[in-house]
C-alpha atoms as a PDB file:
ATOM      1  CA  UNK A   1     -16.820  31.945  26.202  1.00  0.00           C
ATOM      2  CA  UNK A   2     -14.433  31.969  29.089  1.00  0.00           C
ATOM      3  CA  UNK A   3     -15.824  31.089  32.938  1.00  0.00           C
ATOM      4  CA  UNK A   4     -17.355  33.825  35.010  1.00  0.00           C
ATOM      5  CA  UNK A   5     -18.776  33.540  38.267  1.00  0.00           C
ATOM      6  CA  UNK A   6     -21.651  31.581  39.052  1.00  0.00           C
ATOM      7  CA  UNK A   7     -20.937  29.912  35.229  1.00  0.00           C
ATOM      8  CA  UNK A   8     -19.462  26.563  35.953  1.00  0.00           C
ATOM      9  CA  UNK A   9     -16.972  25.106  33.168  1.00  0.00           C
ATOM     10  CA  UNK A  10     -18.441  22.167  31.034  1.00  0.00           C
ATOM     11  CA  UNK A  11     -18.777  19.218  32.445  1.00  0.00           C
ATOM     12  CA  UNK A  12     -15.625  18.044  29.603  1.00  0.00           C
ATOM     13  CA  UNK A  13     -13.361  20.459  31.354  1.00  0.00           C
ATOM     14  CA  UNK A  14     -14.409  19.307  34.817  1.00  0.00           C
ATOM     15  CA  UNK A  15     -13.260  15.886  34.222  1.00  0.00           C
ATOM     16  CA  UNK A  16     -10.063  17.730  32.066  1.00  0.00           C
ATOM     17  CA  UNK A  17      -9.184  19.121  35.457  1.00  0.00           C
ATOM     18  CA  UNK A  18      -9.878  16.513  37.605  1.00  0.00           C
ATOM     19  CA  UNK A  19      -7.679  14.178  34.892  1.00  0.00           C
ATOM     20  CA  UNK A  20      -4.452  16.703  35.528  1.00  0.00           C
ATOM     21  CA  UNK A  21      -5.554  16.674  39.418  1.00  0.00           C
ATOM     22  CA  UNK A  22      -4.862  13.085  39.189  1.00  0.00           C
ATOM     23  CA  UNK A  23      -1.858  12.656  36.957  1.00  0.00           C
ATOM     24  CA  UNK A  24      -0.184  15.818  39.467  1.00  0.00           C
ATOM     25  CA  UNK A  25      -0.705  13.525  42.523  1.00  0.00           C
ATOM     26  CA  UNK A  26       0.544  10.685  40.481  1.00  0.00           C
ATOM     27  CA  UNK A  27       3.599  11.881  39.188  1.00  0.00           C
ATOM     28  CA  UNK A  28       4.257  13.693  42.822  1.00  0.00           C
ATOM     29  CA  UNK A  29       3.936  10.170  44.421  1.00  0.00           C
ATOM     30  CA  UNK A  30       6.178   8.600  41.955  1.00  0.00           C
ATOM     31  CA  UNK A  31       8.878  11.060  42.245  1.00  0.00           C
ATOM     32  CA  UNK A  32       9.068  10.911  46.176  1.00  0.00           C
ATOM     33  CA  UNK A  33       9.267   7.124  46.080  1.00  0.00           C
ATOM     34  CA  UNK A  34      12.372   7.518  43.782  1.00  0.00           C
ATOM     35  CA  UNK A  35      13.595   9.816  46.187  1.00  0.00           C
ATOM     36  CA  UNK A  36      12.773   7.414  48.715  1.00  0.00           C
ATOM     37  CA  UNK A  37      14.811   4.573  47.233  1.00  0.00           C
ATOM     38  CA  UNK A  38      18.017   6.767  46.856  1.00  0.00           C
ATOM     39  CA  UNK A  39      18.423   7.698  50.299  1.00  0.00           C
ATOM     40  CA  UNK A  40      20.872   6.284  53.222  1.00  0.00           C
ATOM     41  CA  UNK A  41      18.071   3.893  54.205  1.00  0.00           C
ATOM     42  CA  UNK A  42      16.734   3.005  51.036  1.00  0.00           C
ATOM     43  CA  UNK A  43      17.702   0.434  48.638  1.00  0.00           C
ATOM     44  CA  UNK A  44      21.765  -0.168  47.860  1.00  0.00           C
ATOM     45  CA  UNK A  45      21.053  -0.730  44.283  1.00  0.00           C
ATOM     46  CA  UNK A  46      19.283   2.583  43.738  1.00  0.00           C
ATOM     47  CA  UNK A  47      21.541   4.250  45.373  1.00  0.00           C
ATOM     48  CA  UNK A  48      24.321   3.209  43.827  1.00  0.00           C
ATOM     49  CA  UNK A  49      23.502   4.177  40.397  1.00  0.00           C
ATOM     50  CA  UNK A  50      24.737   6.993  38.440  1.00  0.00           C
ATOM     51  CA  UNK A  51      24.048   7.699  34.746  1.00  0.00           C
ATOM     52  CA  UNK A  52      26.578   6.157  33.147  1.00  0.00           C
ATOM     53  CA  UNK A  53      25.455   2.976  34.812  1.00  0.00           C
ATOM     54  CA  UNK A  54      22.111   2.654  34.162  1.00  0.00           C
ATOM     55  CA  UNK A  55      22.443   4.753  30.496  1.00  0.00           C
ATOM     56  CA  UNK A  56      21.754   1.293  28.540  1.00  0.00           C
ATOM     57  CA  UNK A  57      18.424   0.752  30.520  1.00  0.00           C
ATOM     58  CA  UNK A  58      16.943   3.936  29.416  1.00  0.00           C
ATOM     59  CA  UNK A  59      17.696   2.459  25.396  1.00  0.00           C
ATOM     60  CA  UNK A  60      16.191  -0.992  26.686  1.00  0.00           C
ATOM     61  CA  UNK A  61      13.113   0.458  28.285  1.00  0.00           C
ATOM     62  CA  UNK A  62      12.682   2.182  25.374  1.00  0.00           C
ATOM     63  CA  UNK A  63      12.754  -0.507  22.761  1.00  0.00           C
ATOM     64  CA  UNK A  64      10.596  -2.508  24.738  1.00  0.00           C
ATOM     65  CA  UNK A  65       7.998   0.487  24.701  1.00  0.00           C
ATOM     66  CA  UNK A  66       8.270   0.411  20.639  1.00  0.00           C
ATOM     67  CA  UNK A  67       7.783  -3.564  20.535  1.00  0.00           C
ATOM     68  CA  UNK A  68       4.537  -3.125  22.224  1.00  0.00           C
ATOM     69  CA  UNK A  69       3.432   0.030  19.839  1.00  0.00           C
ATOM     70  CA  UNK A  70       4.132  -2.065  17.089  1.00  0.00           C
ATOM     71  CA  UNK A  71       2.556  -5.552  18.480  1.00  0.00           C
ATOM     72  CA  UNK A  72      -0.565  -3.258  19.229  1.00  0.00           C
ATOM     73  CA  UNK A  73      -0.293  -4.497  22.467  1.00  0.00           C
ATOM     74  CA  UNK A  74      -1.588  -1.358  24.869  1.00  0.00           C
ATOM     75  CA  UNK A  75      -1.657  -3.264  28.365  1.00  0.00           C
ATOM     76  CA  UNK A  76       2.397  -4.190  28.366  1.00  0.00           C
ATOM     77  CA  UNK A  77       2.741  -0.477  26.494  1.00  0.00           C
ATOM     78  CA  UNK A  78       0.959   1.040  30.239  1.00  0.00           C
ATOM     79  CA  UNK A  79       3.841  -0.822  31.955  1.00  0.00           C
ATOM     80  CA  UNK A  80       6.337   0.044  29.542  1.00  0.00           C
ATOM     81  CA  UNK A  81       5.956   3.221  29.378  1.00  0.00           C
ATOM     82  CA  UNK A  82       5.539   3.657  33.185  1.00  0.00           C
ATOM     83  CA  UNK A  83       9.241   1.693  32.926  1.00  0.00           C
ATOM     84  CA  UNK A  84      10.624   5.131  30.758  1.00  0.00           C
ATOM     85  CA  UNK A  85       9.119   6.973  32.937  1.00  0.00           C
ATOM     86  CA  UNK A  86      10.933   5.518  35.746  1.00  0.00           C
ATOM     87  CA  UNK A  87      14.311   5.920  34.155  1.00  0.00           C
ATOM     88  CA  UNK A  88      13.430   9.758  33.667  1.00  0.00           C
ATOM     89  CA  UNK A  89      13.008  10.209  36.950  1.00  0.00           C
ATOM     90  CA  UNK A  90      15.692   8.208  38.360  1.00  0.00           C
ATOM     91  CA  UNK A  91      18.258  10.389  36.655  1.00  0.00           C
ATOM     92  CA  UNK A  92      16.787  13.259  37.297  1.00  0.00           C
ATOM     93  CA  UNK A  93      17.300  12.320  40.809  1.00  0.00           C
ATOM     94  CA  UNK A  94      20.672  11.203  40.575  1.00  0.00           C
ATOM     95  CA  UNK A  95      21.458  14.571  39.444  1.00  0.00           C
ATOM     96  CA  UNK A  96      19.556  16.090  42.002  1.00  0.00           C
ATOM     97  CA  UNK A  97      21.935  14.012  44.500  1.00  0.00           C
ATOM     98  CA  UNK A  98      24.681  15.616  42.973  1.00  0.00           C
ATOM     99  CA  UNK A  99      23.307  19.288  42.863  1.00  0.00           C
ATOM    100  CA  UNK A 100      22.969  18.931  38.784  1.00  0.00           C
ATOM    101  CA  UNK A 101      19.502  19.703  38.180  1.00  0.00           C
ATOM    102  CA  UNK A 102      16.295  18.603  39.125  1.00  0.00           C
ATOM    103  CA  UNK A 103      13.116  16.951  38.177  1.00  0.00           C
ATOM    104  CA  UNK A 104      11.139  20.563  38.072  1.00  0.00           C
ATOM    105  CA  UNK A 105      13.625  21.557  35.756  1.00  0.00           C
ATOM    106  CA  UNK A 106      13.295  19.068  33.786  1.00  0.00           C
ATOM    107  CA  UNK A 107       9.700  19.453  33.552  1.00  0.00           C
ATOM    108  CA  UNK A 108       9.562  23.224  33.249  1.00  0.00           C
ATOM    109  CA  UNK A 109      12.479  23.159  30.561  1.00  0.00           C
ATOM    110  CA  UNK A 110       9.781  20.598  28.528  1.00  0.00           C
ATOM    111  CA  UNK A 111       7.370  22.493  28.726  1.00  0.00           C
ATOM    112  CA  UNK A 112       8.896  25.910  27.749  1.00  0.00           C
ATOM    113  CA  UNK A 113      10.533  23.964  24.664  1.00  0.00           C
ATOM    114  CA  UNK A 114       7.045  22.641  23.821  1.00  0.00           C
ATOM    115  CA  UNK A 115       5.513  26.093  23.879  1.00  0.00           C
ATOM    116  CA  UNK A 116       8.571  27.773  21.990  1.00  0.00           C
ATOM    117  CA  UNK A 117       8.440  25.076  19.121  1.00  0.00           C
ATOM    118  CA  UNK A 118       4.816  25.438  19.001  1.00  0.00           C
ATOM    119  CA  UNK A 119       4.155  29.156  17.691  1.00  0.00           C
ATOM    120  CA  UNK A 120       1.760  28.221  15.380  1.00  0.00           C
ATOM    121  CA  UNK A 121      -0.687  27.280  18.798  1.00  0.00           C
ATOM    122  CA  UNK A 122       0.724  28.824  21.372  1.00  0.00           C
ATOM    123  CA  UNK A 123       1.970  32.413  19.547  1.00  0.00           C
ATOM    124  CA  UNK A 124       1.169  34.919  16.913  1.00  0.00           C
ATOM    125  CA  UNK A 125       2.447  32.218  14.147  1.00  0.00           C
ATOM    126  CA  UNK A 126      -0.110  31.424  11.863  1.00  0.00           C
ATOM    127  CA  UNK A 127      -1.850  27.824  11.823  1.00  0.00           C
ATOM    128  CA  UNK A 128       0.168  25.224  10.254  1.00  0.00           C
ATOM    129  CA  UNK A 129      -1.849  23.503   7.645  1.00  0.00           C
ATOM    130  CA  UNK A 130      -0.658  20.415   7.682  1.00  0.00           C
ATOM    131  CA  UNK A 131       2.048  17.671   9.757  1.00  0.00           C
ATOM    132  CA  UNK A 132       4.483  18.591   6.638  1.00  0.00           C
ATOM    133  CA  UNK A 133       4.071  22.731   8.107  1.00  0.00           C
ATOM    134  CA  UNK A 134       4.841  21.718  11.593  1.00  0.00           C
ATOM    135  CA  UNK A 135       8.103  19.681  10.945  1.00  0.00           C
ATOM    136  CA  UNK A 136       8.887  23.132   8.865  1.00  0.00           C
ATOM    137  CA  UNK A 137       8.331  25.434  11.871  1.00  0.00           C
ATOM    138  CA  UNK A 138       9.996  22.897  14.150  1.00  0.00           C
ATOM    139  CA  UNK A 139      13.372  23.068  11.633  1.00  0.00           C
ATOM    140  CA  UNK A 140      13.069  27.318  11.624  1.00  0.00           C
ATOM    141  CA  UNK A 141      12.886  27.116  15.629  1.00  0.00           C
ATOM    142  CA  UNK A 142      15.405  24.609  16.402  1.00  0.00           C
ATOM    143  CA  UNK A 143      18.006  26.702  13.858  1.00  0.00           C
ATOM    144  CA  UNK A 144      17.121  30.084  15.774  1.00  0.00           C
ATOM    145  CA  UNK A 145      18.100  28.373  19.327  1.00  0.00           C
ATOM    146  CA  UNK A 146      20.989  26.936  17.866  1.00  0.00           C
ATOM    147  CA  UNK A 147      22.005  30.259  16.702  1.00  0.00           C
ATOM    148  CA  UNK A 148      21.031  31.607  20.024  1.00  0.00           C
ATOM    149  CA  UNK A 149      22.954  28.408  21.943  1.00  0.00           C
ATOM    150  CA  UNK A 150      26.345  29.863  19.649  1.00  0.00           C
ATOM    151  CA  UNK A 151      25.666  33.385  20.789  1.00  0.00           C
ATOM    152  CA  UNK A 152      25.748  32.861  24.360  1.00  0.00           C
ATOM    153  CA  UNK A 153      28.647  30.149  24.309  1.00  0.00           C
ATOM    154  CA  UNK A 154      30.535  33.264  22.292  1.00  0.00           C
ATOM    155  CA  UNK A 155      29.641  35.663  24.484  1.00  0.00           C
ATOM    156  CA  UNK A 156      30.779  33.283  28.023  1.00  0.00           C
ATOM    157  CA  UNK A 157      34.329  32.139  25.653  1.00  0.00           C
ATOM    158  CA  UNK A 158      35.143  36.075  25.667  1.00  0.00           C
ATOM    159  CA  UNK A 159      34.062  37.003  29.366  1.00  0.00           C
ATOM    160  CA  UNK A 160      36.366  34.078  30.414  1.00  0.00           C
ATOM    161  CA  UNK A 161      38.994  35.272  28.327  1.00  0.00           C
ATOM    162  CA  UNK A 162      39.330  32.321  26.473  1.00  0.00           C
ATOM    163  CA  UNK A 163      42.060  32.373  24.008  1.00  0.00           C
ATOM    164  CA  UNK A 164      40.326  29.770  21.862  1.00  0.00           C
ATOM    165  CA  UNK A 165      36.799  30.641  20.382  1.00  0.00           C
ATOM    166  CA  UNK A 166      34.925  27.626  20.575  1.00  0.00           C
ATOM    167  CA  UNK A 167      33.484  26.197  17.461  1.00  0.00           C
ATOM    168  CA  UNK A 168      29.606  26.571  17.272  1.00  0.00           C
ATOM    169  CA  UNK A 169      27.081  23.933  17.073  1.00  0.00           C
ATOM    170  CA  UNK A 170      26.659  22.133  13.782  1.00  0.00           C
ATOM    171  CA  UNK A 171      23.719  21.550  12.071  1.00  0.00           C
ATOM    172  CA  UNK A 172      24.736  17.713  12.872  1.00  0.00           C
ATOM    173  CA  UNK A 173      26.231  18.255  16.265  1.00  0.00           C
ATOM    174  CA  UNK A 174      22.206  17.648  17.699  1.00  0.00           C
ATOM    175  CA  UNK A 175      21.774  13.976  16.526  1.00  0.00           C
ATOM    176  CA  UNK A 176      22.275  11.998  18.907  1.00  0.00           C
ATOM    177  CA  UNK A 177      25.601   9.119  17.831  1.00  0.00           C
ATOM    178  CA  UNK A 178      23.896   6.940  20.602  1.00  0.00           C
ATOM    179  CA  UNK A 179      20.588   6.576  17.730  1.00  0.00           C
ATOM    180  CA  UNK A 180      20.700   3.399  15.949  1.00  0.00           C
ATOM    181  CA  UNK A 181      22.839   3.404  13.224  1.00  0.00           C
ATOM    182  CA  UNK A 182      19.938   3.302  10.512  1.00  0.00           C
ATOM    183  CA  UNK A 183      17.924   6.338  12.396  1.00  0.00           C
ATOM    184  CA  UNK A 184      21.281   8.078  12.861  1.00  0.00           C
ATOM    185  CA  UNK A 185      21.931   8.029   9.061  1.00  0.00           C
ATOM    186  CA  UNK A 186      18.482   8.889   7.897  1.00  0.00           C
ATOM    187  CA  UNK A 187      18.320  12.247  10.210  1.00  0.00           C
ATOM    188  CA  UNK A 188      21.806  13.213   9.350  1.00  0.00           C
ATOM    189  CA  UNK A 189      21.108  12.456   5.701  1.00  0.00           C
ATOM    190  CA  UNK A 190      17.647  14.574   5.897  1.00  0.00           C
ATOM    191  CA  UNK A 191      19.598  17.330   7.792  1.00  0.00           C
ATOM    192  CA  UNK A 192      22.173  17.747   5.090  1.00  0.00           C
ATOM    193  CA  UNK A 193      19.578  17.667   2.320  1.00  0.00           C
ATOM    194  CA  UNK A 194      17.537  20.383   4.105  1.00  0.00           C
ATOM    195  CA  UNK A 195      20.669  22.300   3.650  1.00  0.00           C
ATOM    196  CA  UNK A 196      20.678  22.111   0.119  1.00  0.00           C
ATOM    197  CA  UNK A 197      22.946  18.748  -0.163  1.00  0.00           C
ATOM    198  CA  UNK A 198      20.948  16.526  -2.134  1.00  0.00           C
ATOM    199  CA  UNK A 199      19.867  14.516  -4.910  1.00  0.00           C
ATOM    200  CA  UNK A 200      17.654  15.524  -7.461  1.00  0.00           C
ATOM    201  CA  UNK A 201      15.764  12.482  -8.082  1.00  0.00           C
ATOM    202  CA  UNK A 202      15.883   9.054  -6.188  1.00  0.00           C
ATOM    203  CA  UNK A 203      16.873   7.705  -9.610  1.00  0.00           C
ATOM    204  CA  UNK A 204      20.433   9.965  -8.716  1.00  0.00           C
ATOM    205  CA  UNK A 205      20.400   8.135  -5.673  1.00  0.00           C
ATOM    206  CA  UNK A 206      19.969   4.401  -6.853  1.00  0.00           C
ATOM    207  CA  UNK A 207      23.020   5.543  -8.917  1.00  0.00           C
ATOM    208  CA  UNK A 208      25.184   6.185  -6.017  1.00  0.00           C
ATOM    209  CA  UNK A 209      24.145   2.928  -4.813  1.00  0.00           C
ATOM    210  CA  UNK A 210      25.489   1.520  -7.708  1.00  0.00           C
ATOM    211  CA  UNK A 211      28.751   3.230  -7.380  1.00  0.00           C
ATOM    212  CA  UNK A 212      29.220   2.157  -3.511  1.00  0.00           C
ATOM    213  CA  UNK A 213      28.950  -1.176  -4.371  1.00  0.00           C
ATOM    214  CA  UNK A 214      31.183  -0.935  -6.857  1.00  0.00           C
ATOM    215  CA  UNK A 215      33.653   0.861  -4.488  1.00  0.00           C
ATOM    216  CA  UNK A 216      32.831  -2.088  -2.320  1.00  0.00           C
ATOM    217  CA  UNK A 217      33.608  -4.778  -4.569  1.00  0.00           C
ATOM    218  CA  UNK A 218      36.632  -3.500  -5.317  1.00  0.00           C
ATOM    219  CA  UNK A 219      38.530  -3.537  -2.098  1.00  0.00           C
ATOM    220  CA  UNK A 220      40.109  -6.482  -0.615  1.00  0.00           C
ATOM    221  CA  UNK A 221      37.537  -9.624   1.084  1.00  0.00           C
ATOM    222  CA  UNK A 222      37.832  -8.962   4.793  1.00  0.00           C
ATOM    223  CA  UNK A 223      39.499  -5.851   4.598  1.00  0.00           C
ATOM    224  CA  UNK A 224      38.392  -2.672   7.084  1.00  0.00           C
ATOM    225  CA  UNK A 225      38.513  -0.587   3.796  1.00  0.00           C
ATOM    226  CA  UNK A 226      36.017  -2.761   2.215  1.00  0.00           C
ATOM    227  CA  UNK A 227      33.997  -2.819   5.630  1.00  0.00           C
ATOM    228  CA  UNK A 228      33.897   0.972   5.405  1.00  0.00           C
ATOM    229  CA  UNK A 229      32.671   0.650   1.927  1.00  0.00           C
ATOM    230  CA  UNK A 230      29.769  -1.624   2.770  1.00  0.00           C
ATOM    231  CA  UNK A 231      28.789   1.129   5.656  1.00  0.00           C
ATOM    232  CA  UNK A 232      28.588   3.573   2.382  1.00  0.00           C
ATOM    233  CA  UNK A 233      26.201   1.370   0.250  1.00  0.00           C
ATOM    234  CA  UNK A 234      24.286   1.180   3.455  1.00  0.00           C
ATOM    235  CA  UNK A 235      24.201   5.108   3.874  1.00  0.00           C
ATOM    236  CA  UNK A 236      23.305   5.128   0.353  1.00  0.00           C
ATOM    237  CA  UNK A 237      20.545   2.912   0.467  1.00  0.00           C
ATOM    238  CA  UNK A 238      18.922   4.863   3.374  1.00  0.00           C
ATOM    239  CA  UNK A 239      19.038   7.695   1.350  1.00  0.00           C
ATOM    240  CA  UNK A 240      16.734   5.669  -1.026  1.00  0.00           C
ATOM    241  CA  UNK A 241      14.286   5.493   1.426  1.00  0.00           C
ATOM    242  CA  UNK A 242      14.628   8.960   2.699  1.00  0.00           C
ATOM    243  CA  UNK A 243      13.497   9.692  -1.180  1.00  0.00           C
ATOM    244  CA  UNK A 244      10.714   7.378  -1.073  1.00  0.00           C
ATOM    245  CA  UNK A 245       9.504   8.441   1.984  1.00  0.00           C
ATOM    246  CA  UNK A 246      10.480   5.447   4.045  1.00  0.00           C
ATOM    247  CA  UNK A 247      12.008   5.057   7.534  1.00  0.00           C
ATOM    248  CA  UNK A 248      14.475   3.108   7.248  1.00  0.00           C
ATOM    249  CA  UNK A 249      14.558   1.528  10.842  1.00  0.00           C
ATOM    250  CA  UNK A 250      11.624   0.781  11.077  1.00  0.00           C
ATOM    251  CA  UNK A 251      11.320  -0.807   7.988  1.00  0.00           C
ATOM    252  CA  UNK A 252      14.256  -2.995   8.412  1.00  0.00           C
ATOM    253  CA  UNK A 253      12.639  -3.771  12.058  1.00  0.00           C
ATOM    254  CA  UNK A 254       9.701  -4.731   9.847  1.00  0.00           C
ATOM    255  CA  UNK A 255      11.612  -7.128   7.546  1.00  0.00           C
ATOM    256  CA  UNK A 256      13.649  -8.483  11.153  1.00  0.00           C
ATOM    257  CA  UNK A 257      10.130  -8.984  12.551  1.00  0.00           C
ATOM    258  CA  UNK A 258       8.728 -10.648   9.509  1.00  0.00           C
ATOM    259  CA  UNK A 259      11.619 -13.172   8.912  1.00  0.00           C
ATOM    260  CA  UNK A 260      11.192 -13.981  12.631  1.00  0.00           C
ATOM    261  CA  UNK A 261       7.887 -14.676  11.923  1.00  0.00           C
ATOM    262  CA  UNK A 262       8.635 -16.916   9.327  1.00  0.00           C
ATOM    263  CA  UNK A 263      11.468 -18.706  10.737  1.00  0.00           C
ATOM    264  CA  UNK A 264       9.325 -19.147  13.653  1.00  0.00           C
ATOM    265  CA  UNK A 265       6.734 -20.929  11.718  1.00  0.00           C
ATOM    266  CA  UNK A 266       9.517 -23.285   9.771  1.00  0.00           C
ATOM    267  CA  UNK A 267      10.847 -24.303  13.310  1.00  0.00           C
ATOM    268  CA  UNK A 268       6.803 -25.565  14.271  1.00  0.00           C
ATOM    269  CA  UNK A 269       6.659 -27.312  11.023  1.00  0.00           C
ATOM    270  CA  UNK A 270      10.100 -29.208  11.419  1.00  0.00           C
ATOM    271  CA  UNK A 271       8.438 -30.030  15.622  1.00  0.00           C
ATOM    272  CA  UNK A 272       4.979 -31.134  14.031  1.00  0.00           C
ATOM    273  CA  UNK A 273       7.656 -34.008  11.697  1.00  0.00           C
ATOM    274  CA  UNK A 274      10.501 -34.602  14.251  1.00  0.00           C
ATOM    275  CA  UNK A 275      12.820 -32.738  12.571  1.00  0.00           C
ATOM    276  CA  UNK A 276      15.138 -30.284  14.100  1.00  0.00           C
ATOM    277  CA  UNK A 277      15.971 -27.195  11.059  1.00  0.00           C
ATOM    278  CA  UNK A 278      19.822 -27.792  12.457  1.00  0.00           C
ATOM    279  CA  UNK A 279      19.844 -31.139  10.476  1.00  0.00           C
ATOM    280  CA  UNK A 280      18.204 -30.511   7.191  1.00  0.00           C
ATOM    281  CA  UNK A 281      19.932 -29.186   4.321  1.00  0.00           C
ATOM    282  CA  UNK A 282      19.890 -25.992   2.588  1.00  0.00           C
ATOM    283  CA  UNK A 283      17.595 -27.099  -0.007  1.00  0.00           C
ATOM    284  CA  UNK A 284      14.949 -28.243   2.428  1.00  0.00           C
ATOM    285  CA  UNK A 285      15.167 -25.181   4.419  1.00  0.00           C
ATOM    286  CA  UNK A 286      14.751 -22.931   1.261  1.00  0.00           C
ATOM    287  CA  UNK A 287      11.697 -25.613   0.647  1.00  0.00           C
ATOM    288  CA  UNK A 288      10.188 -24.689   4.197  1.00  0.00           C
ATOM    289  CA  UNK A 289      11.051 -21.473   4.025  1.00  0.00           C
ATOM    290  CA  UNK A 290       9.075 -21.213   0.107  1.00  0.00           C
ATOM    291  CA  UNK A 291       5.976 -22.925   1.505  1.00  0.00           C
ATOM    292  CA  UNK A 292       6.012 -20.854   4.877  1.00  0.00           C
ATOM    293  CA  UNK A 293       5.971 -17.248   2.889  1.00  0.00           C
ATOM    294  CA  UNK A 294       3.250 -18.861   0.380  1.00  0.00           C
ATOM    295  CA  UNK A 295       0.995 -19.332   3.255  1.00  0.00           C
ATOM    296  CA  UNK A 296       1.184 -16.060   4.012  1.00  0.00           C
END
C-alpha cells in the first residue's frame, strides 16, 4: 500500500530513510574534505597527485579489502573499505581539478548502469529465477551497450570526417589487462566460450593441458619460447577450472594462503627447538612440512 496522508510509513522505512539521511551527510562530508585537501592551502601531497600516480593504491586498497573478506575479519574490512572509498573519491576529484568529470557523475552514471543492467527489478523484464539468470541478463545488456558504444563512435568517426573507421569494441576489449593475470584469463576464457569457443567436456580440456605441456617440454630450458609455452599450460589449466566451476584466483590465493599457513607453523616448530629452517636440509623440511599438514 503506498503512503497517503495522515498514514505514516512503517517504522522499517523510517529508519530506511533516516539510514540514507545519514550515509548522504556522510558521503557529502567526505567528499568536501577531499576537496579540502586538494586545494592551494591544503596538503602538498594531495595535491600533487594525479591518476597515474596514485593508480597502484587503488589495486592495494583493494587487495587489502579482499584479505579481510576472506580472514572474516569485518572491523579492518570498515576501514578498508572506507580506504577504496577514499581512492574513488580522490580521483574523482583530481579530475574534477582538471575539468574531466566529477564525483556526481560518477555517482549518477552508477546508478543509471545499475538500473539499466537490472531490468528484471527495475523494468518490464521478467524476474530472474536464479544468480545463473542474472549473470545471463547482465551478458544480453552489456552486448546491447557495446553495440550501442560502436554506433555512436561510428556515427562521431563520419561527422568528423574521419578517413579511418575506427574498429569497434571487442567482446574482449572490456576486461580490464590491469586484472591479475589468473582473473584476466578466466573472464577472457568465459567470454570466448560464451561465444561459442569452447570445449565440450572438461575431459577435452585436461587434453589440451596435456598438449601444452608437451609444447612446453619441447622448447629449449630458459628459452622465452618455452616461457610462452608455460603461460599456455597455465591458460589451459584455468580453463579446467572454468569447467569445474572454480575461480581460479581465488583458489590459487587459497593454496598461497594455506602454504603460508603451513610454513608459518614449520618456522614455530624449528623456534620451539633452536633451529632456524635456513639450516636444515631438504629432508627435514619435507619431515616438518609432512607432520605440519598431518596436524591439520
Amino acid at each position: 500500500m503506498g503512503e497517503t496522508a495522515g498514514n505514516p510509513p512503517a517504522a522499517g522505512a523510517a529508519r530506511d530513510e533516516s539510514t540514507l539521511a545519514d550515509a548522504r551527510a556522510s558521503f557529502q562530508s567526505l567528499v568536501r574534505t577531499i576537496w579540502r585537501l586538494r586545494q592551494p592551502d591544503g596538503c602538498p601531497w594531495d595535491r600533487e597527485q594525479t591518476h597515474a600516480s596514485i593508480a597502484g593504491n587503488m589495486i592495494e586498497e583493494a587487495y587489502e579489502a579482499v584479505d579481510c573478506i576472506e580472514s572474516g575479519d569485518a572491523a579492518h574490512l570498515r576501514e578498508e573499505l572506507g580506504d577504496v572509498l577514499m581512492q574513488v573519491v580522490l580521483h574523482a576529484q583530481i579530475a574534477a581539478d582538471a575539468g574531466e568529470f566529477t564525483i556526481d557523475d560518477v555517482v549518477r552514471d552508477l546508478d543509471e548502469k545499475l538500473v539499466r543492467r537490472h531490468p528484471h527489478v527495475f523494468g518490464s523484464t521478467e524476474g530472474a529465477r536464479d544468480a545463473d539468470a542474472v549473470l545471463d541478463i547482465w551478458d544480453e545488456v552489456k552486448r546491447v551497450e557495446r553495440e550501442g558504444r560502436n554506433a555512436a563512435e561510428d556515427g562521431a568517426a563520419s561527422t568528423d570526417g574521419a578517413d579511418a573507421e575506427p574498429a569497434p569494441e571487442g567482446l574482449l576489449d572490456s576486461v580490464p589487462l590491469a586484472f591479475p593475470a589468473l582473473m584476466q584469463a578466466q573472464k577472457v576464457s568465459k567470454r570466448a566460450a560464451k561465444a561459442g569457443f569452447e570445449w565440450d567436456t572438461v575431459e577435452d580440456v585436461w587434453d589440451q593441458v596435456a598438449s601444452e605441456r608437451a609444447e612446453f617440454e619441447a622448447e629449449e630450458p630458459g628459452s622465452d619460447a618455452r616461457s610462452l609455452e608455460f603461460g599456455d599450460m597455465l591458460f589451459a589449466l584455468v580453463n579446467v577450472a572454468r569447467k569445474e566451476g572454480i575461480d581460479a584466483e581465488g583458489a590459487l590465493r587459497a593454496s598461497t594462503a594455506k602454504f603460508r599457513r603451513r610454513w608459518a607453523a614449520m618456522e614455530g616448530i624449528a623456534r620451539e627447538r633452536g633451529e632456524r629452517l635456513e639450516d636444515l636440509s631438504t629432508s627435514e623440511l619435507n619431515a616438518l612440512w609432512d607432520g605440519v599438514k598431518g596436524g591439520e
